[in-house]
C-alpha atoms as a PDB file:
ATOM      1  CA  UNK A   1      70.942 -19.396 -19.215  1.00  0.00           C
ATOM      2  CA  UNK A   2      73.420 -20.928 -17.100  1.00  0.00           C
ATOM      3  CA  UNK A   3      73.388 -21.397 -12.900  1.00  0.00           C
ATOM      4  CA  UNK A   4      75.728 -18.499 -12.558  1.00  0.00           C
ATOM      5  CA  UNK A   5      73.454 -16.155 -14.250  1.00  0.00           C
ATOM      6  CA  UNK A   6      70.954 -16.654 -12.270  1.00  0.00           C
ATOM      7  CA  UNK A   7      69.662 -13.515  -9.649  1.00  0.00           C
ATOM      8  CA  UNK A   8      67.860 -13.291  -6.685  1.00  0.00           C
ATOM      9  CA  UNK A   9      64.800 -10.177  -7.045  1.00  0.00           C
ATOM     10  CA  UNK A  10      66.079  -9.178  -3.354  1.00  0.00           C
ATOM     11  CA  UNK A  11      69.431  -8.816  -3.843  1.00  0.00           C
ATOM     12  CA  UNK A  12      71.193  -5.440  -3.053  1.00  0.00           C
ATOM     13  CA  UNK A  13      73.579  -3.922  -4.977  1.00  0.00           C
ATOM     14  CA  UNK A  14      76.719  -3.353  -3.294  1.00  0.00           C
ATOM     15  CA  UNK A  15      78.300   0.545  -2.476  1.00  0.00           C
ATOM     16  CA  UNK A  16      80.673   2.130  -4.811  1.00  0.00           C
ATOM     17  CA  UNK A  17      83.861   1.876  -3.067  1.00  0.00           C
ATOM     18  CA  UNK A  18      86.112   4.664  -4.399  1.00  0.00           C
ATOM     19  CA  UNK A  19      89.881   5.782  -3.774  1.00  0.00           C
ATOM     20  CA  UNK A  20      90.597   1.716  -3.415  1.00  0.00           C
ATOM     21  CA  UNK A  21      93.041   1.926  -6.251  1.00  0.00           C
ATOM     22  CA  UNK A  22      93.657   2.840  -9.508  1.00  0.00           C
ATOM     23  CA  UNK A  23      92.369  -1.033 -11.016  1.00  0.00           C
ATOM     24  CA  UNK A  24      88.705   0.086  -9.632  1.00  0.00           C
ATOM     25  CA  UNK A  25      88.712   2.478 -12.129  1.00  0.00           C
ATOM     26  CA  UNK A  26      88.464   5.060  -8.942  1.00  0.00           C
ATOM     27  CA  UNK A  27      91.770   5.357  -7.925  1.00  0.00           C
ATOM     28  CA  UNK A  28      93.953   8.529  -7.208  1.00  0.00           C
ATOM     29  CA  UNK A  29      91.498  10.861  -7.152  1.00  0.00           C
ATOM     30  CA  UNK A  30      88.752   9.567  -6.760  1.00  0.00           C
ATOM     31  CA  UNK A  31      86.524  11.320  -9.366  1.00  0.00           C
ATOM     32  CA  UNK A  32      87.269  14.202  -7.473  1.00  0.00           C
ATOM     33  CA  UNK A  33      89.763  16.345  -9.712  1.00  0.00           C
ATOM     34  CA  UNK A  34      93.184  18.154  -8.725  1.00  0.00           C
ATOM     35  CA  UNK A  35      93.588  19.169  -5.599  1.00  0.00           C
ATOM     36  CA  UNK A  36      91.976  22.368  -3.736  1.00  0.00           C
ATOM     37  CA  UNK A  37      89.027  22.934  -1.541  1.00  0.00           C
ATOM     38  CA  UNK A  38      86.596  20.865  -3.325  1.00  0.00           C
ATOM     39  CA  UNK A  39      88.430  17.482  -3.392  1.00  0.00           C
ATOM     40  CA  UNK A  40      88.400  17.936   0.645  1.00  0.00           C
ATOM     41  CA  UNK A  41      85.552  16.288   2.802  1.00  0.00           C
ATOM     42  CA  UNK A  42      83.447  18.301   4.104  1.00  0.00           C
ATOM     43  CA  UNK A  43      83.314  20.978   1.661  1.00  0.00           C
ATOM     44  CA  UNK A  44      80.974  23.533   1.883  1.00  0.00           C
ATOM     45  CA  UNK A  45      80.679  26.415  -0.537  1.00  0.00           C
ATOM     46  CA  UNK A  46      78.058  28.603  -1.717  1.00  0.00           C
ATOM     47  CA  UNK A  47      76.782  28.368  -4.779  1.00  0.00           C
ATOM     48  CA  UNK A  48      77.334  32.126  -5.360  1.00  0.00           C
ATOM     49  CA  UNK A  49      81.067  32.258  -3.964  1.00  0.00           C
ATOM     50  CA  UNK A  50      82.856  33.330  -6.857  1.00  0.00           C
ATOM     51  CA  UNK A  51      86.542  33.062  -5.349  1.00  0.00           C
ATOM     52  CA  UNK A  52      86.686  36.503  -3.048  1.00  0.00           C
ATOM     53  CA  UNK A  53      85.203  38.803  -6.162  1.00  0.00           C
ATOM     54  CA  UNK A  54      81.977  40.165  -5.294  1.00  0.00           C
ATOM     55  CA  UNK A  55      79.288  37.901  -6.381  1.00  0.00           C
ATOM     56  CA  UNK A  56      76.519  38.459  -8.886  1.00  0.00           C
ATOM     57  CA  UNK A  57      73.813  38.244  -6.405  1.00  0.00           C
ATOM     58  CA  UNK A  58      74.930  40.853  -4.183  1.00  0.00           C
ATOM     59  CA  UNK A  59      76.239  43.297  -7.346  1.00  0.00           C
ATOM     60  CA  UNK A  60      72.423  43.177  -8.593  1.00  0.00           C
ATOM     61  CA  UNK A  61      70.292  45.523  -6.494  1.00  0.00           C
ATOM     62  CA  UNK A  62      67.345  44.544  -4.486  1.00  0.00           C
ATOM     63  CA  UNK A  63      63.856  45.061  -5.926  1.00  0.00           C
ATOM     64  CA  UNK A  64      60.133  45.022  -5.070  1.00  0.00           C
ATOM     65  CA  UNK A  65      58.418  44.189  -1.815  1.00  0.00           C
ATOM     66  CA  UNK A  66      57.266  40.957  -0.497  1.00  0.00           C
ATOM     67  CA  UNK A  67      54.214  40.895   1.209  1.00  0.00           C
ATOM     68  CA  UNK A  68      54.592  37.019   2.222  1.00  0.00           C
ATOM     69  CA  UNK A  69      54.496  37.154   5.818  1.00  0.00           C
ATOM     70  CA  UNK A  70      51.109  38.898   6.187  1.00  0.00           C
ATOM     71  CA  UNK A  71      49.759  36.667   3.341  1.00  0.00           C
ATOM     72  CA  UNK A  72      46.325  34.937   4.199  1.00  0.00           C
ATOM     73  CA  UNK A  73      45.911  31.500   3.415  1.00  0.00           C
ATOM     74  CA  UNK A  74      42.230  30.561   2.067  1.00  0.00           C
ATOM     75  CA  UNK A  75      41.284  27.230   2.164  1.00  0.00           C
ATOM     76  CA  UNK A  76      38.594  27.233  -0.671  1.00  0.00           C
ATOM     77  CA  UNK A  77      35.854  24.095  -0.791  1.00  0.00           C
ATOM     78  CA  UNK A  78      32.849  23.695  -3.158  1.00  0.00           C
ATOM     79  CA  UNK A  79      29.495  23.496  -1.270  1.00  0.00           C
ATOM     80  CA  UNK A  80      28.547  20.085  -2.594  1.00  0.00           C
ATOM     81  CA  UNK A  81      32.217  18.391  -1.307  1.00  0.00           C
ATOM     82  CA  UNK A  82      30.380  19.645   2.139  1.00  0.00           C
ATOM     83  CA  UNK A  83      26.647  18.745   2.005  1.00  0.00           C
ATOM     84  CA  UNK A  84      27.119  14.791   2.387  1.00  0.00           C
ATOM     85  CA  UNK A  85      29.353  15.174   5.541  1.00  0.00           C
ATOM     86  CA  UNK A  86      26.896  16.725   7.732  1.00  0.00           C
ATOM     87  CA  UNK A  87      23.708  16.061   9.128  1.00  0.00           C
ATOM     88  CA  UNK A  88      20.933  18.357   8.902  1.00  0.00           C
ATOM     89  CA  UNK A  89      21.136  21.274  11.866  1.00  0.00           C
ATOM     90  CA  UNK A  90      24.527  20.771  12.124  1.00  0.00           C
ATOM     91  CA  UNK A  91      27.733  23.670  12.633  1.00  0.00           C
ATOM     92  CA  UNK A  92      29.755  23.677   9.307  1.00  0.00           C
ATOM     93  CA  UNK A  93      33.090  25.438  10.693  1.00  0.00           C
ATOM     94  CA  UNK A  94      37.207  24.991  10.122  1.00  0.00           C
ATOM     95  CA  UNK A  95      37.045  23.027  13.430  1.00  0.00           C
ATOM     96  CA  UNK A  96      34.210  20.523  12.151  1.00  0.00           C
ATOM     97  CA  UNK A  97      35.427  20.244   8.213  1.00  0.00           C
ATOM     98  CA  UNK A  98      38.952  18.906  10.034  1.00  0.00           C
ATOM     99  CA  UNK A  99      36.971  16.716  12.025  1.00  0.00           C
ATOM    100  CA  UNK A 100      35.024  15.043   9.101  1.00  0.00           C
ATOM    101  CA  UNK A 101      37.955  14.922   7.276  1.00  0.00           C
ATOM    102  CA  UNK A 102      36.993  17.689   4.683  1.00  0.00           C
ATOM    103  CA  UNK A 103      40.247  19.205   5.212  1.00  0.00           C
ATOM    104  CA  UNK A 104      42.708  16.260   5.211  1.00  0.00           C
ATOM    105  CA  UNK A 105      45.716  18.099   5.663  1.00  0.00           C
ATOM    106  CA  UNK A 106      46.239  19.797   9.184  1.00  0.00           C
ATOM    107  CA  UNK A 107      49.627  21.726   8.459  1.00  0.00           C
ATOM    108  CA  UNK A 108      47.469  24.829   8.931  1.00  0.00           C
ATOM    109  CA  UNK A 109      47.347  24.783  12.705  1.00  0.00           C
ATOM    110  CA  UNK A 110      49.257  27.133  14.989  1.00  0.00           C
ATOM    111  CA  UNK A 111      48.243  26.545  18.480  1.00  0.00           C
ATOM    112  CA  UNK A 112      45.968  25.016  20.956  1.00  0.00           C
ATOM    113  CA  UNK A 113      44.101  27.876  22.404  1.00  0.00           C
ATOM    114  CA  UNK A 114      43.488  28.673  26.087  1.00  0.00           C
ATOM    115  CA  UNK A 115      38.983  27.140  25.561  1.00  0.00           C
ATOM    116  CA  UNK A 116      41.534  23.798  24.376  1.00  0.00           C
ATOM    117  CA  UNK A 117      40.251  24.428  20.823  1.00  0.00           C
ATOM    118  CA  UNK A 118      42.474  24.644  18.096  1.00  0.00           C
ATOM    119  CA  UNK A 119      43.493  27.624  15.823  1.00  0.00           C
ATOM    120  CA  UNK A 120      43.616  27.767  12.498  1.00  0.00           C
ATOM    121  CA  UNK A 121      46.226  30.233  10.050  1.00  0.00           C
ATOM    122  CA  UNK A 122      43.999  29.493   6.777  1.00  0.00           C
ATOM    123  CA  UNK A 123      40.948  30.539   6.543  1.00  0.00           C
ATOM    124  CA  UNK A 124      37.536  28.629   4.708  1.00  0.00           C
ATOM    125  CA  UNK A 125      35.997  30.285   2.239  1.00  0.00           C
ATOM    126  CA  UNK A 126      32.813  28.562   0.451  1.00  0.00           C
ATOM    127  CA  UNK A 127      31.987  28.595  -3.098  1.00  0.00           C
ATOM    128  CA  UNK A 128      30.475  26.770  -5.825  1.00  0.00           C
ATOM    129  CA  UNK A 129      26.691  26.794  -6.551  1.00  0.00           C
ATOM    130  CA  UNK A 130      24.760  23.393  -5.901  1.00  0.00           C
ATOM    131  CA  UNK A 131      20.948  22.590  -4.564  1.00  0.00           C
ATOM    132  CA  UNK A 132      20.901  22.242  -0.927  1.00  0.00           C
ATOM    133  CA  UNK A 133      18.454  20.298   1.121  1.00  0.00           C
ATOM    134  CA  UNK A 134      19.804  20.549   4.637  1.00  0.00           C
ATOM    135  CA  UNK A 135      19.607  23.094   6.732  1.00  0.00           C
ATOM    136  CA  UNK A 136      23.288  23.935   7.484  1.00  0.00           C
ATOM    137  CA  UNK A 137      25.081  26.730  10.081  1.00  0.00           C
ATOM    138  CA  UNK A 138      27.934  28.144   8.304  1.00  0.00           C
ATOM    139  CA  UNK A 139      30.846  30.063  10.590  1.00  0.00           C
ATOM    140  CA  UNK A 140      33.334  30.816   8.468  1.00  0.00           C
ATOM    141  CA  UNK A 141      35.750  34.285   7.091  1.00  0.00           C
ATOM    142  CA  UNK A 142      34.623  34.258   3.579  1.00  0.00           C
ATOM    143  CA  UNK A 143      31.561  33.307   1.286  1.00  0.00           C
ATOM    144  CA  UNK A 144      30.107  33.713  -2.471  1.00  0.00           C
ATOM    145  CA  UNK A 145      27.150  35.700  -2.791  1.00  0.00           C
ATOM    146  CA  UNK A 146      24.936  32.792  -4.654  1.00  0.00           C
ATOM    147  CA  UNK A 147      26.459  30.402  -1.787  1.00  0.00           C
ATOM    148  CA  UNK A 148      25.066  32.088   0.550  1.00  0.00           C
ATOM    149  CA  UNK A 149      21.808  32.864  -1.174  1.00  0.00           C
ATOM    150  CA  UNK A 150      21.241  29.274  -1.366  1.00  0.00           C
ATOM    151  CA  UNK A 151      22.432  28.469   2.087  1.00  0.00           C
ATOM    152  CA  UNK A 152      19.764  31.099   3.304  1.00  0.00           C
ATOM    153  CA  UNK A 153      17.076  29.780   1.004  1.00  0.00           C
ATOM    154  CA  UNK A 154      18.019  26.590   2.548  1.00  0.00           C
ATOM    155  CA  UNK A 155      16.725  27.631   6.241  1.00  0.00           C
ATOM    156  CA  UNK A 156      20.752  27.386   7.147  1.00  0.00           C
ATOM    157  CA  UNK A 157      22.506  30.715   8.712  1.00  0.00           C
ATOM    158  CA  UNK A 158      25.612  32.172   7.324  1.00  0.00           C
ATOM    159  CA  UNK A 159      27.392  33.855  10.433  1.00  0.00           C
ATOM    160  CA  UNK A 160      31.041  36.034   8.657  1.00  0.00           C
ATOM    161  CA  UNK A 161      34.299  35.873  11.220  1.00  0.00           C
ATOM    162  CA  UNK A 162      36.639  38.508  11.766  1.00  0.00           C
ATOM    163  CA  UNK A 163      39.695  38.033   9.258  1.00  0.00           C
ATOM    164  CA  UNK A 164      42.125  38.279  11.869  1.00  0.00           C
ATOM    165  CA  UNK A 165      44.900  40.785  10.839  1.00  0.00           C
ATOM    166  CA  UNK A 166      47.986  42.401  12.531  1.00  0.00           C
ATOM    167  CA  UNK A 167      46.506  45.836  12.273  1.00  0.00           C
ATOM    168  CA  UNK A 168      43.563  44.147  13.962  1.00  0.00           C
ATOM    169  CA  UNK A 169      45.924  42.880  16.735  1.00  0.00           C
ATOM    170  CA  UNK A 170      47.478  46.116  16.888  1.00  0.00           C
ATOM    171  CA  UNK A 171      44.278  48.696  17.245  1.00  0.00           C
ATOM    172  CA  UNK A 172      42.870  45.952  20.087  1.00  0.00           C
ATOM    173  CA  UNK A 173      45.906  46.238  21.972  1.00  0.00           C
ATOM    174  CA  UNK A 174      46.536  50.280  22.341  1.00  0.00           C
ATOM    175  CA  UNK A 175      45.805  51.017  25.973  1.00  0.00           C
ATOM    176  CA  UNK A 176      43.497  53.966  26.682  1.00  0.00           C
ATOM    177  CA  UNK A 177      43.774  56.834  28.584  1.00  0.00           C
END
């Protein structure tokens, strides 16, 4: 090993310089081909533009329905990831699991609401059987039956939310006569 092979661990490696020439070995064209649209800057075509002729995507006919907008979002948790996070008597809702950190990722919120809570898109659903000491208040959209057997057995109360739906939204808001 001589001095002038030595490196330095934070040294950065310098850009690619190309179209400086053809002794670069990225001359002329600059790895870019002939000329035409796609040597330009800039260029932006589609991946389906087939040069004017009517591309394969739109020649193939839609099919089948997508039902992804009205799609509800469960977020599903095991009773015992719950149990240690709350104290006995205590509320187990969406609201409190994202305040215990439970739920750890908060990309499910909409809005604040007008009370200053927050509102949620997914919706909790509890599952998993697993002996329960503490009397615990459930509020939440879905349940399992032995979950809430044992919840019950427990002393705790399981109280079921509206799923909130757009046909829901809709029937509220007809006006009567």
């Amino acid at each position: 090993m001589n001095l002038n092979e030595l490196t330095s661990s934070n040294v950065r490696k310098s850009k690619k310089r190309i179209g400086r020439g053809h002794g670069t070995g990225w001359g002329k064209t600059a790895g870019k081909g002939s000329n035409g649209q796609k040597q330009r800057s800039g260029k932006n075509l589609s991946a389906a533009f087939e040069g004017g002729q009517m591309p394969l995507i739109r020649r193939i006919p839609k099919r089948g329905f997508s039902n992804s907008p009205f799609k509800k979002d469960f977020i599903i948790l095991n009773l015992r990831d719950i149990v240690g996070k709350f104290e006995d008597g205590e509320e187990v809702s969406l609201s409190t699991l994202v305040e215990k950190n439970v739920v750890k990722n908060p990309g499910f919120i909409l809005n604040e609401n007008k009370e200053g809570g927050r509102e949620y898109k997914a919706l909790l659903k509890v599952i998993g059987e697993y002996e329960l000491t503490k009397k615990l208040n459930f509020k939440l959209e879905k349940i399992s039956k032995t979950t809430k057997e044992i919840i019950e057995k427990a002393g705790g109360t399981v109280e079921l939310l509206e799923i909130r739906s757009y046909a829901n939204v809709a029937s509220n808001n007809k006006k009567e006569d």
